[in-house]
C-alpha atoms as a PDB file:
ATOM      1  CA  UNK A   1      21.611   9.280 -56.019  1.00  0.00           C
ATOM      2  CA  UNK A   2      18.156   9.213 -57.013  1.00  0.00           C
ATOM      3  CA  UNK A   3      16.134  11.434 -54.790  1.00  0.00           C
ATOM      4  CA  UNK A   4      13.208   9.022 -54.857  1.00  0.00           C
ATOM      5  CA  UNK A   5      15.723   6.028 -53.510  1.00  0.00           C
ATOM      6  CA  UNK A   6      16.714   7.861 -50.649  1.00  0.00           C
ATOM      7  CA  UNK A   7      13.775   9.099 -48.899  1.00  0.00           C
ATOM      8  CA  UNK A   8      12.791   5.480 -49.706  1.00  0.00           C
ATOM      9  CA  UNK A   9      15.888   4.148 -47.930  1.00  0.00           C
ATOM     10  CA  UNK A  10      15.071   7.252 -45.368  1.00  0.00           C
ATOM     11  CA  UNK A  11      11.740   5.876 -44.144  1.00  0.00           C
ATOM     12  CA  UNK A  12      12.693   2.369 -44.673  1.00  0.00           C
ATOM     13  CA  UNK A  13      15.877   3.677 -41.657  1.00  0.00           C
ATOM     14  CA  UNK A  14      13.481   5.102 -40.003  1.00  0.00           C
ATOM     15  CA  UNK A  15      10.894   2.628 -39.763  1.00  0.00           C
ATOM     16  CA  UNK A  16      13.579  -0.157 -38.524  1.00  0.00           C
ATOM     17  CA  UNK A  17      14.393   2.634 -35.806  1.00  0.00           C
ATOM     18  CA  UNK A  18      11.207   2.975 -34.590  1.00  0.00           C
ATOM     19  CA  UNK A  19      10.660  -0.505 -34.679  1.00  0.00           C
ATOM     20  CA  UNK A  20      13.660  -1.546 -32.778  1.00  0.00           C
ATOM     21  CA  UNK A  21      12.720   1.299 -30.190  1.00  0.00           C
ATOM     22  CA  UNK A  22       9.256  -0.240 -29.854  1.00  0.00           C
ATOM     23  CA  UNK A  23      10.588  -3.826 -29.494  1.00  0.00           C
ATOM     24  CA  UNK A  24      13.066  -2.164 -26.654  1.00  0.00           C
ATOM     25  CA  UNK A  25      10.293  -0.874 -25.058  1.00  0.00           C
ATOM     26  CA  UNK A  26       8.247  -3.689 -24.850  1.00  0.00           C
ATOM     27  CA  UNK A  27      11.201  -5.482 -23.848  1.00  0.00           C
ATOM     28  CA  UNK A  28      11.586  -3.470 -20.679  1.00  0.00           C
ATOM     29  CA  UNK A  29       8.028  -3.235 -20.083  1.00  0.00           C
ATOM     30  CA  UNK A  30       8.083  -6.970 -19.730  1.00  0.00           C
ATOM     31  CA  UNK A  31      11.192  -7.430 -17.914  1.00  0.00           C
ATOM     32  CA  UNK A  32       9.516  -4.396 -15.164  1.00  0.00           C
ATOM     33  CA  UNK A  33       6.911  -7.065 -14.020  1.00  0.00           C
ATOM     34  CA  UNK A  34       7.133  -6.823  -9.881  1.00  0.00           C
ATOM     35  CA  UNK A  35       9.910  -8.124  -8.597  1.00  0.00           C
ATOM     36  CA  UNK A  36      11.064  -8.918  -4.905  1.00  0.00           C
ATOM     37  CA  UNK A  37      12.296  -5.739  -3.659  1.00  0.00           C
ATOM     38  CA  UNK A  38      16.727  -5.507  -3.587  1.00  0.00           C
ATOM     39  CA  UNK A  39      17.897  -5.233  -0.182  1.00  0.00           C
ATOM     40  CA  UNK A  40      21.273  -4.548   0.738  1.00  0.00           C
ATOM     41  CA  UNK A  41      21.997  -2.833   4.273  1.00  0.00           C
ATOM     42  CA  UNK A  42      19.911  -5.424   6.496  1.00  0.00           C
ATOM     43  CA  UNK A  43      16.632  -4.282   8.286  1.00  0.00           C
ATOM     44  CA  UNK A  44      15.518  -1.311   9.870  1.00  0.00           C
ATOM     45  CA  UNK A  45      12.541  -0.302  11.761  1.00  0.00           C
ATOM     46  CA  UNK A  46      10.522   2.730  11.932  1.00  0.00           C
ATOM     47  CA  UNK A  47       7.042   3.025  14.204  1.00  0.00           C
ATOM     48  CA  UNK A  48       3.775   4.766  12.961  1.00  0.00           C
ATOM     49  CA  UNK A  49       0.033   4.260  14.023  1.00  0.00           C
ATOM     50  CA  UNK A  50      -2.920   3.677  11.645  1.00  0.00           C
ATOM     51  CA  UNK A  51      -5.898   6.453  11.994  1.00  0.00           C
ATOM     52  CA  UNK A  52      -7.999   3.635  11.936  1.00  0.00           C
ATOM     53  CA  UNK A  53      -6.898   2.449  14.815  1.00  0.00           C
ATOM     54  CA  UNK A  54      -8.789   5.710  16.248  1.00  0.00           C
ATOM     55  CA  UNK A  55     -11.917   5.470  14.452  1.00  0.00           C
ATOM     56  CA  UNK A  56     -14.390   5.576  17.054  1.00  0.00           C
ATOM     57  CA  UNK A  57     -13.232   8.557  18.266  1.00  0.00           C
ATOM     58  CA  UNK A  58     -12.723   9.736  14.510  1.00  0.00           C
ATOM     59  CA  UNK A  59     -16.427   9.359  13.279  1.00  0.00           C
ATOM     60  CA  UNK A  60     -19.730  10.242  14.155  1.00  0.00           C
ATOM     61  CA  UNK A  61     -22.033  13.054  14.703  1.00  0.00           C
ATOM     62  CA  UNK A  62     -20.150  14.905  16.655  1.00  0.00           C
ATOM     63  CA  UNK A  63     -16.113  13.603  16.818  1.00  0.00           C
ATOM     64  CA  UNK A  64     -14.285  13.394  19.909  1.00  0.00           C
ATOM     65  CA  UNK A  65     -10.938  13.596  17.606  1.00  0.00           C
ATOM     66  CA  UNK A  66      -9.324  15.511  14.486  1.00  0.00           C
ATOM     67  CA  UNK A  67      -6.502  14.277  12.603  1.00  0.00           C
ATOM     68  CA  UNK A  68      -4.375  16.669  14.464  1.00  0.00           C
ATOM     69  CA  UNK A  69      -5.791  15.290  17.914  1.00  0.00           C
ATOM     70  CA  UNK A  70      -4.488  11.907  16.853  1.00  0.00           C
ATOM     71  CA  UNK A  71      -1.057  13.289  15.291  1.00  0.00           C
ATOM     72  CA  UNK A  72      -0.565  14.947  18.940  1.00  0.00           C
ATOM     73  CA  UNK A  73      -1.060  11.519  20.606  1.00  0.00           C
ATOM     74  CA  UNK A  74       1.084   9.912  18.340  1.00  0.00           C
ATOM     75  CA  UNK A  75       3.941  12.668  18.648  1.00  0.00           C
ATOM     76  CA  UNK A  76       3.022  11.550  22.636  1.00  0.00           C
ATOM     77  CA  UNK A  77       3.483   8.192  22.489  1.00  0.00           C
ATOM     78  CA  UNK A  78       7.501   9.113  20.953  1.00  0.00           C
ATOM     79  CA  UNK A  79       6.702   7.575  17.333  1.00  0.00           C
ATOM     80  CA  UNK A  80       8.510   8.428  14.362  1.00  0.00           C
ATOM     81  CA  UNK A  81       5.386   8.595  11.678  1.00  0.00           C
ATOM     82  CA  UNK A  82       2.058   9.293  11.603  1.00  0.00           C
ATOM     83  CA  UNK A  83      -0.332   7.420   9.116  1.00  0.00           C
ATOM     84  CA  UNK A  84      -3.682   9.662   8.167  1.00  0.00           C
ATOM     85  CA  UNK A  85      -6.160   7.175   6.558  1.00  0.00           C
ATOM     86  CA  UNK A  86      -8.636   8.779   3.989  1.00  0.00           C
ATOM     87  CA  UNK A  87     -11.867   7.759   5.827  1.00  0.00           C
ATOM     88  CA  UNK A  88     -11.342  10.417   8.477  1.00  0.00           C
ATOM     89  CA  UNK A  89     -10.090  13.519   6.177  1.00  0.00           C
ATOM     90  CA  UNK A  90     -13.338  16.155   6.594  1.00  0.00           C
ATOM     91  CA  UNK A  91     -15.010  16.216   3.217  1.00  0.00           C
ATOM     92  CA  UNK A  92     -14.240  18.034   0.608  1.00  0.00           C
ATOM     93  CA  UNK A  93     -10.499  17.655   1.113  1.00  0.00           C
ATOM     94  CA  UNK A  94      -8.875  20.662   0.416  1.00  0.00           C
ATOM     95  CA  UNK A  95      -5.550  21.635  -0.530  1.00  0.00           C
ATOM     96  CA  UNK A  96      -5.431  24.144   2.140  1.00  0.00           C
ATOM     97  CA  UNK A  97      -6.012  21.066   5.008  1.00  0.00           C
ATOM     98  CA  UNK A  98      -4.033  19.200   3.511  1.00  0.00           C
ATOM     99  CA  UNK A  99      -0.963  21.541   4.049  1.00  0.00           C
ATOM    100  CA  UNK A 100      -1.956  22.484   7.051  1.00  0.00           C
ATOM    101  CA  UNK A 101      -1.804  18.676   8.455  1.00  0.00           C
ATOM    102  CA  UNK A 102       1.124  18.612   7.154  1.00  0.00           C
ATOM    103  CA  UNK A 103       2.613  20.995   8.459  1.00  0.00           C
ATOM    104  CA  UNK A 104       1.244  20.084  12.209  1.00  0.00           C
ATOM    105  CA  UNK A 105       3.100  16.839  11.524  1.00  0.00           C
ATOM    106  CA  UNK A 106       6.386  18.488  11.028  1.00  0.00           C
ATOM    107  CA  UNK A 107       5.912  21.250  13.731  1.00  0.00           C
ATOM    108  CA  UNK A 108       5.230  17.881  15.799  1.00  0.00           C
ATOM    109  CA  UNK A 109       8.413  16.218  14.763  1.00  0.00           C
ATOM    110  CA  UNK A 110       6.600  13.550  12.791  1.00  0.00           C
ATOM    111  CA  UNK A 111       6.711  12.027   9.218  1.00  0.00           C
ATOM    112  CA  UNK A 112       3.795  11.500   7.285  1.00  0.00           C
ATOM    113  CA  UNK A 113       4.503   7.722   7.004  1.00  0.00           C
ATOM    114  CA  UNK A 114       2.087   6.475   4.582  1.00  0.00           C
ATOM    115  CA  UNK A 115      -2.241   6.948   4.177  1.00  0.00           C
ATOM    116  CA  UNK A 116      -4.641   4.533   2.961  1.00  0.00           C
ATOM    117  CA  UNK A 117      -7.791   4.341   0.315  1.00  0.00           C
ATOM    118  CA  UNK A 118     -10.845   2.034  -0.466  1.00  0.00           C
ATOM    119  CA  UNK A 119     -11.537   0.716  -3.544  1.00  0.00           C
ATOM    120  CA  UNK A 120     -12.662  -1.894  -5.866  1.00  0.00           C
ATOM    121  CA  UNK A 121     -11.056  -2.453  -8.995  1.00  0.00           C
ATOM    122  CA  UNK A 122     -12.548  -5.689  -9.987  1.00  0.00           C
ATOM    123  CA  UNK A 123     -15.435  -3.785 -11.622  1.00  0.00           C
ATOM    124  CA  UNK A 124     -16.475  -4.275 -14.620  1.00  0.00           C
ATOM    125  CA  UNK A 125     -15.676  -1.753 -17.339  1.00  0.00           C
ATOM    126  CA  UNK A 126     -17.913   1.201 -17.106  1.00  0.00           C
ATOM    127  CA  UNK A 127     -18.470   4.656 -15.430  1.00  0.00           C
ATOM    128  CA  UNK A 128     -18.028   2.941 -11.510  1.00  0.00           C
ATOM    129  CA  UNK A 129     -14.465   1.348 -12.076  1.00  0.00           C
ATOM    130  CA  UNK A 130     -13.422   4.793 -13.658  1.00  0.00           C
ATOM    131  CA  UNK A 131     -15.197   6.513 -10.232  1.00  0.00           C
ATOM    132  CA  UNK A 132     -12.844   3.973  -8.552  1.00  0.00           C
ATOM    133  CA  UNK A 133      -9.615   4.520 -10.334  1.00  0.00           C
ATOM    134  CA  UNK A 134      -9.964   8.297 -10.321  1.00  0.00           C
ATOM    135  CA  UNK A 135     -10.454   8.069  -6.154  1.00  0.00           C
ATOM    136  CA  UNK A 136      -7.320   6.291  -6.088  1.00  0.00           C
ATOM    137  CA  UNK A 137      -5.574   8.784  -8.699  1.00  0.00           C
ATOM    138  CA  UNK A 138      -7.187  11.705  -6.137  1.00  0.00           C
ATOM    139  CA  UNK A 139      -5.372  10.253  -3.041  1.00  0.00           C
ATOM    140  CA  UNK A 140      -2.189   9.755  -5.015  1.00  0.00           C
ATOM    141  CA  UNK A 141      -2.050  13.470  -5.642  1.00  0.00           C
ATOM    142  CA  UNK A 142      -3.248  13.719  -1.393  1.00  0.00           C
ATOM    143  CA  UNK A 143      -0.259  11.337  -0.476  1.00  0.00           C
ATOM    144  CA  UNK A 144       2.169  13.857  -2.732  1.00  0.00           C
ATOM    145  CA  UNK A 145       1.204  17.055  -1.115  1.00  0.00           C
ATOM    146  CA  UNK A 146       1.063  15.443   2.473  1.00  0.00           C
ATOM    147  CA  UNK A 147       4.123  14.211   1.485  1.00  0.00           C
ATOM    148  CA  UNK A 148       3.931  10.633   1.842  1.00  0.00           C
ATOM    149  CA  UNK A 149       5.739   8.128   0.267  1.00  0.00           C
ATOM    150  CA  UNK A 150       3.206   5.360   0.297  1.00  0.00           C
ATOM    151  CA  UNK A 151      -0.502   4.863  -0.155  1.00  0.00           C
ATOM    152  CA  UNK A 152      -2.578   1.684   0.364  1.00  0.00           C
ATOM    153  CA  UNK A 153      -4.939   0.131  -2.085  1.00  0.00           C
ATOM    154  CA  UNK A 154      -7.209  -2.842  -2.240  1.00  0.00           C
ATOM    155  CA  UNK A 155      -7.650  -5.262  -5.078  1.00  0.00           C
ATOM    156  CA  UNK A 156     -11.702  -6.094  -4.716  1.00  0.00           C
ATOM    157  CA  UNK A 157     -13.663  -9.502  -4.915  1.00  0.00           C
ATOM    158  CA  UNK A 158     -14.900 -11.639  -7.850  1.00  0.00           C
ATOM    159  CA  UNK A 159     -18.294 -10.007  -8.685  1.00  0.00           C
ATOM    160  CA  UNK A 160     -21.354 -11.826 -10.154  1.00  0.00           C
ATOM    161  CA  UNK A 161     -21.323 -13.203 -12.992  1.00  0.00           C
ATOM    162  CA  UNK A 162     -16.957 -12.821 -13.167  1.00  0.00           C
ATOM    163  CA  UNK A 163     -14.412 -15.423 -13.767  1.00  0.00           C
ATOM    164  CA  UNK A 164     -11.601 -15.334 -10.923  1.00  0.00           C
ATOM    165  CA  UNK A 165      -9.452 -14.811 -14.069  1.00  0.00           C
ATOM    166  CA  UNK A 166     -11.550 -11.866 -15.370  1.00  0.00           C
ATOM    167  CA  UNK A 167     -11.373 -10.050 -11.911  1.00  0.00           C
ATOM    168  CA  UNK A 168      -7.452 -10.870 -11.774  1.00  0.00           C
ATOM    169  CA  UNK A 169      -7.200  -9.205 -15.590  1.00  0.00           C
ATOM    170  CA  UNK A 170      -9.448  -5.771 -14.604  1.00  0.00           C
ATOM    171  CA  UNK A 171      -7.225  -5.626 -10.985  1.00  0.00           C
ATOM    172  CA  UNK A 172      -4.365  -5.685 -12.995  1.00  0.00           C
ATOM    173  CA  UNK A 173      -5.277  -3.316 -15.477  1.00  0.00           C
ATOM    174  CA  UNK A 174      -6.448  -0.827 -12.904  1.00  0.00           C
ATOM    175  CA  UNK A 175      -2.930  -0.771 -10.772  1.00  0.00           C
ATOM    176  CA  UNK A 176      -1.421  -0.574 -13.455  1.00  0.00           C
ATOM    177  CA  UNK A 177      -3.020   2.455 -14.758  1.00  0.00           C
ATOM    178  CA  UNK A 178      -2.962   4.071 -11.288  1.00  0.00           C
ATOM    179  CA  UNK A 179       0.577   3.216 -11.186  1.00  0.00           C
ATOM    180  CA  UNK A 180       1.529   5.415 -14.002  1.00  0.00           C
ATOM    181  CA  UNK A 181       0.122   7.925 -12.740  1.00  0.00           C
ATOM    182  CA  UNK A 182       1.699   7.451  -8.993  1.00  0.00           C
ATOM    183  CA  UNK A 183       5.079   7.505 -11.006  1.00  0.00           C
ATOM    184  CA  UNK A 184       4.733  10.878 -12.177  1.00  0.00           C
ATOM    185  CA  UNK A 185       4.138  12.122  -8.183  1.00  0.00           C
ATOM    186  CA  UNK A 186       6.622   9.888  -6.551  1.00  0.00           C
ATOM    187  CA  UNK A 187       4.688   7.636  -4.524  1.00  0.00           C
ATOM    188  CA  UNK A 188       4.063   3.828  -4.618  1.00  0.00           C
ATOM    189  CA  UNK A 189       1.086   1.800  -4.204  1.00  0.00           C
ATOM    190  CA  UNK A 190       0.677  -1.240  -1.838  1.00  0.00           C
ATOM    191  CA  UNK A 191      -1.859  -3.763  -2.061  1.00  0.00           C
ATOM    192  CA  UNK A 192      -3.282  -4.828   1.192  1.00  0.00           C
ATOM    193  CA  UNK A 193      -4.030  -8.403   1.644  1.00  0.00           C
ATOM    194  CA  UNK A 194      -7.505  -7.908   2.206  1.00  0.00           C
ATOM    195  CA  UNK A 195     -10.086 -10.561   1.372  1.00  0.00           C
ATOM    196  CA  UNK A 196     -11.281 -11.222  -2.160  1.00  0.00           C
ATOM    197  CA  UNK A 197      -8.562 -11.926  -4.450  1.00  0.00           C
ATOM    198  CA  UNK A 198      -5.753 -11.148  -2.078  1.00  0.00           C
ATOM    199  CA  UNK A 199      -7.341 -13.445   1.015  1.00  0.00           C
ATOM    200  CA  UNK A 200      -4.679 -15.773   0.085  1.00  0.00           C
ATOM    201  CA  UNK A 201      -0.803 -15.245  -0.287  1.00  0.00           C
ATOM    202  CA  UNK A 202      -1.004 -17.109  -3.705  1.00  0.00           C
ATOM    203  CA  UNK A 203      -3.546 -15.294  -5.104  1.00  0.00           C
ATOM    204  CA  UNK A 204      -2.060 -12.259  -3.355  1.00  0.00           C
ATOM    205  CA  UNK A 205       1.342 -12.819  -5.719  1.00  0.00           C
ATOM    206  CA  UNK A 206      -0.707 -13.259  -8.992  1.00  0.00           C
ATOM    207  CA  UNK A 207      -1.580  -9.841  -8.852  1.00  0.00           C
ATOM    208  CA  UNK A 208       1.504  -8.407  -7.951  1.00  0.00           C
ATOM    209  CA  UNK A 209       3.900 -10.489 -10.055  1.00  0.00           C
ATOM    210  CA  UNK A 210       1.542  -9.415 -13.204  1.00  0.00           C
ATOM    211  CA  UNK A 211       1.726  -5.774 -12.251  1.00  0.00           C
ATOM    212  CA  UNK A 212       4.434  -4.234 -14.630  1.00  0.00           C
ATOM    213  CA  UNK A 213       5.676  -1.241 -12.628  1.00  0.00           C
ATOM    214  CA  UNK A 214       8.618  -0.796  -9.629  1.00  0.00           C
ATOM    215  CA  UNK A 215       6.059   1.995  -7.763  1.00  0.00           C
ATOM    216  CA  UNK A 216       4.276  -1.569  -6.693  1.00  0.00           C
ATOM    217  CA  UNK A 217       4.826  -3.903  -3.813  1.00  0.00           C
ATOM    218  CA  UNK A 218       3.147  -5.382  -1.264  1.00  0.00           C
ATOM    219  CA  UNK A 219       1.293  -3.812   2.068  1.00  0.00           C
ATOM    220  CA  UNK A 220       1.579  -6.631   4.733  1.00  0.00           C
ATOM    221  CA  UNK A 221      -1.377  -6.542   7.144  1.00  0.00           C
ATOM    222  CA  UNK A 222      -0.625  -9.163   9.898  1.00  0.00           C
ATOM    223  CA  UNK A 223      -4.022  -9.973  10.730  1.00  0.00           C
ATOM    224  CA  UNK A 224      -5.711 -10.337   7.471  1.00  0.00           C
ATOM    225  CA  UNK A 225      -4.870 -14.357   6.573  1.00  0.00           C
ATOM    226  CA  UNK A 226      -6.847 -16.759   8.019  1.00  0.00           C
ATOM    227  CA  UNK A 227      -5.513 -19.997   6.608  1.00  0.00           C
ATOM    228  CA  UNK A 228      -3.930 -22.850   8.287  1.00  0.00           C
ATOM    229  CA  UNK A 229      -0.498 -21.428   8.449  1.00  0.00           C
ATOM    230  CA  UNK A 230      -0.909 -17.573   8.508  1.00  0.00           C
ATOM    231  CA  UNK A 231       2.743 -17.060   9.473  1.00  0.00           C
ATOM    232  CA  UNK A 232       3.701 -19.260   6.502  1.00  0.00           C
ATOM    233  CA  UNK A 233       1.419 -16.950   3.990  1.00  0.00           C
ATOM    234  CA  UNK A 234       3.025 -13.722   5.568  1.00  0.00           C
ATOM    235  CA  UNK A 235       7.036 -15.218   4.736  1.00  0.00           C
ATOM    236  CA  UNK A 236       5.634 -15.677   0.907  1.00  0.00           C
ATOM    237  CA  UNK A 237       4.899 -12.068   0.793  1.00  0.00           C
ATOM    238  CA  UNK A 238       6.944 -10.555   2.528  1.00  0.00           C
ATOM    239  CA  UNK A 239      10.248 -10.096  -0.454  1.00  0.00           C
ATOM    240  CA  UNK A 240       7.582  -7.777  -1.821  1.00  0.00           C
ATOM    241  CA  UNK A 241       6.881  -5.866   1.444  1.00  0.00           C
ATOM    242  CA  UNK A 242       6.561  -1.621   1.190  1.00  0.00           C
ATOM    243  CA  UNK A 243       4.823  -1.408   4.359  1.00  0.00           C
ATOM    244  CA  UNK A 244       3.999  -3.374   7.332  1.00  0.00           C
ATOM    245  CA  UNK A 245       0.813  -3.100   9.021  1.00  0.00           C
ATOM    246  CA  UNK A 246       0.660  -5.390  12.374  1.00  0.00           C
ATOM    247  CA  UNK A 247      -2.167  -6.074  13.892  1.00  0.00           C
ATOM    248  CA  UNK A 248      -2.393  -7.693  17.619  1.00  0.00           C
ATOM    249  CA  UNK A 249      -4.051 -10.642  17.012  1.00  0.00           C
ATOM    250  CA  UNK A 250      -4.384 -13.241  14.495  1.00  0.00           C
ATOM    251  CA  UNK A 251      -7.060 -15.811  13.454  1.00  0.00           C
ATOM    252  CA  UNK A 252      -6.223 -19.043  11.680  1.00  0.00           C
ATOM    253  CA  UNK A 253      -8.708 -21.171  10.365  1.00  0.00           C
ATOM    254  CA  UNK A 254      -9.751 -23.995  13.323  1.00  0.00           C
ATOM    255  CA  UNK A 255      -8.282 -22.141  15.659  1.00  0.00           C
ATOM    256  CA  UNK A 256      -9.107 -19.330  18.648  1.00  0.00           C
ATOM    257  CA  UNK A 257      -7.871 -16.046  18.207  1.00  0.00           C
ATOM    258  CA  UNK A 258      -4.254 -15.688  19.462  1.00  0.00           C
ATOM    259  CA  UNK A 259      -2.005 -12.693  19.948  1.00  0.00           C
ATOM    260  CA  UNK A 260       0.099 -11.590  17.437  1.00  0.00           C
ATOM    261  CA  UNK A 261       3.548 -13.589  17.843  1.00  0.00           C
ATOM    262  CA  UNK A 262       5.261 -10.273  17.395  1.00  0.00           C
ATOM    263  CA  UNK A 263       8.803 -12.302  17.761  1.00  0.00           C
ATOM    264  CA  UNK A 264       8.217 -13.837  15.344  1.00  0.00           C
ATOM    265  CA  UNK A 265       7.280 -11.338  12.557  1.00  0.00           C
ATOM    266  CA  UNK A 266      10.101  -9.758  13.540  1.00  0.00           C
ATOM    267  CA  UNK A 267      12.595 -12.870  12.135  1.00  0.00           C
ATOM    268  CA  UNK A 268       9.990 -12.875   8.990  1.00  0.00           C
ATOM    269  CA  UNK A 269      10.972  -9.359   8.084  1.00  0.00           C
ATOM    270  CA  UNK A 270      14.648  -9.745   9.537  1.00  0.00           C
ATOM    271  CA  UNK A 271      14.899 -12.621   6.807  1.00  0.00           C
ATOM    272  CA  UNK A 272      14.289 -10.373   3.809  1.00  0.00           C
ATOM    273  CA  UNK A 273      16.214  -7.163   5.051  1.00  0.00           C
ATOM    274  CA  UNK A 274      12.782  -4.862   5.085  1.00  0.00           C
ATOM    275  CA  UNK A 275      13.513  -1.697   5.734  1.00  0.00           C
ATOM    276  CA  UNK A 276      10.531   0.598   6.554  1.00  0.00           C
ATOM    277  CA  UNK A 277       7.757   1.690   8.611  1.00  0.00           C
ATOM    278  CA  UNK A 278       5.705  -1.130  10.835  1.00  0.00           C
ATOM    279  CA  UNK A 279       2.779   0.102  11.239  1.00  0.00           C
ATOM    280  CA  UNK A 280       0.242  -0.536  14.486  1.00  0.00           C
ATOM    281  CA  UNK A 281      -3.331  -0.621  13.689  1.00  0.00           C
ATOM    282  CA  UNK A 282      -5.397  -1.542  16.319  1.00  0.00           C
ATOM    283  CA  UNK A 283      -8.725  -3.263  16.227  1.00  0.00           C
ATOM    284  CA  UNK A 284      -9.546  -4.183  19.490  1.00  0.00           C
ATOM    285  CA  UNK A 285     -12.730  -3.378  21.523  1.00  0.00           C
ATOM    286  CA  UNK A 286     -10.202  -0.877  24.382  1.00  0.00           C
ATOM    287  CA  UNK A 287      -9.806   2.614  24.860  1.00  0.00           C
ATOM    288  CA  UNK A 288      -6.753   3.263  21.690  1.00  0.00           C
ATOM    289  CA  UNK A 289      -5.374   5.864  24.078  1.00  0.00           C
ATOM    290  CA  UNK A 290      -4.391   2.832  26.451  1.00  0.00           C
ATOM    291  CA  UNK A 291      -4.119  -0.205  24.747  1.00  0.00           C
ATOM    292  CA  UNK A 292      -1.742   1.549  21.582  1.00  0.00           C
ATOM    293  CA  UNK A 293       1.052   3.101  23.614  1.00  0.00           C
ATOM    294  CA  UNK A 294       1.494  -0.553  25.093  1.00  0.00           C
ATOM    295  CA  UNK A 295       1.856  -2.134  21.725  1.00  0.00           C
ATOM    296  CA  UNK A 296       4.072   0.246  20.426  1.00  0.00           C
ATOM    297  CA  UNK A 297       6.103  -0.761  23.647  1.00  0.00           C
ATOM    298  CA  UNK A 298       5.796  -4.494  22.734  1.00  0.00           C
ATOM    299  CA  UNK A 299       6.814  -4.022  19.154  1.00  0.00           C
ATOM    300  CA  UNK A 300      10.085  -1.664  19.303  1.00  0.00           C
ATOM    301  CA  UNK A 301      10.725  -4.613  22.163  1.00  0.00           C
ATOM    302  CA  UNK A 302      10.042  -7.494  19.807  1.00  0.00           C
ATOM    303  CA  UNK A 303      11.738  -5.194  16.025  1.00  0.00           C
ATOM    304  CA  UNK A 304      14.777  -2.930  17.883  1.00  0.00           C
ATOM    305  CA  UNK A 305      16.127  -5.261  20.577  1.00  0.00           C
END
């Protein structure tokens, strides 16, 4: 055999190889577009409370709270989790707070159920989006030493001078790219409907459908539709459902604002077999210390019975 031939017949080999693992690639790439999530076993309910729900207490000049005030009243009120949003972490977060949180969780009995960011990735290209996607990257790496599963992201709103379809493209993009890098810690993303692009379910679904990547889903916040038929827009979203976040009312366009039909969202989520944390964050104008423990009441009532 002619030497020349066969390294010619080598790299043509090769080539097709290389080729057909590309093409295989691609192939799954595309086929690992969001889908609704598998369930198999039928639902299951876990309780946590949202930080935020303590913020006034949280913030200010001089705090009445810590974290670990509000894990202790959470570990009081007999919940399973305990959700630490960013906003209230003292500045700069260090690795040595962050383990030590943690382990005031455990000592308390509690699970770190999930913690939360702000951002905006409908920036344009340029040194802010990159400020954006590398706060999100930071809490990814926060959620995997605190040892939670789950951390919530926003999608952001069509700037000046943007097509809806340009913001969609850059939100996209920038999940994606933070989603890589969740993969490699173990911890998913969920995108809160939260105005902007996501004030809709529809609009909601175009970004996650387009998102190629399974550490994706949805993070339902009950309160933050305000359409005609909010309960409607909450069924639509809910196959793609990580994590539940319920607030206790709701406002619908035309109407007052009503309490959350807790009931209700229960069947929603029943429907789809979620399995996972529901989350209370509370928003009201009374004392958290009172008003929460009720809710929580209210809920297991409304998810368990």
């Amino acid at each position: 055999m002619n030497r020349q031939t066969s390294r010619r017949d080598f790299l043509a080999r090769a080539t097709l190889i290389t080729t057909g693992s590309l093409m295989a690639v691609l192939g799954e790439q595309k086929a690992s577009a969001t889908e609704p999530i598998n369930r198999r076993h039928g639902s299951k309910y876990k309780f946590t409370l949202a930080a935020y729900s303590y913020r006034e207490l949280l913030t200010g000049n001089q705090p009445e709270y810590t974290l670990k005030d509000f894990m202790d009243d959470c570990a009081k009120f007999g919940l399973e989790g305990t959700e630490p949003t960013s906003y209230y972490f003292p500045q700069p977060v260090t690795n040595e707070y962050l383990c030590d949180l943690k382990a005031h969780a455990f000592r308390l009995g509690l699970t770190i159920s999930s913690t939360a960011v702000g951002n905006n990735f409908s920036r344009p290209v340029g040194p802010e989006r990159e400020r954006e996607i590398e706060q999100v990257r930071k809490w990814i790496d926060n959620a995997h030493t605190l040892g939670a599963p789950i951390v919530r992201i926003f999608s952001g709103n069509v700037n000046k001078q943007q097509t809806p379809e340009e913001a969609h493209r850059l939100v996209v993009e920038a999940i994606e790219e933070c989603c890589q890098y969740a993969a490699q810690k173990g911890v998913f993303l969920g995108l809160e409907n939260h105005g902007g692009l996501t004030s809709t379910a529809d609009g909601m679904l175009a970004i996650i459908r387009d998102v190629k990547s399974p550490w994706f889903g949805a993070w339902m916040d009950t309160g933050n539709f305000h359409g005609e038929d909010i309960y409607g827009e909450l069924e639509k979203i809910a196959p793609y459902t990580l994590h539940v976040q319920v607030k206790v009312v709701t406002s619908s366009r035309g109407r007052e604002r009503e309490p959350t039909d807790f009931q209700r969202l229960s069947r929603i989520l029943d429907g789809v077999g979620y399995r996972g944390w529901i989350c209370l964050e509370y928003e009201e104008k009374g004392d958290p210390r009172v008003a929460c423990p009720r809710y929580i009441e209210q809920l297991r009532k409304a998810f368990v019975a």
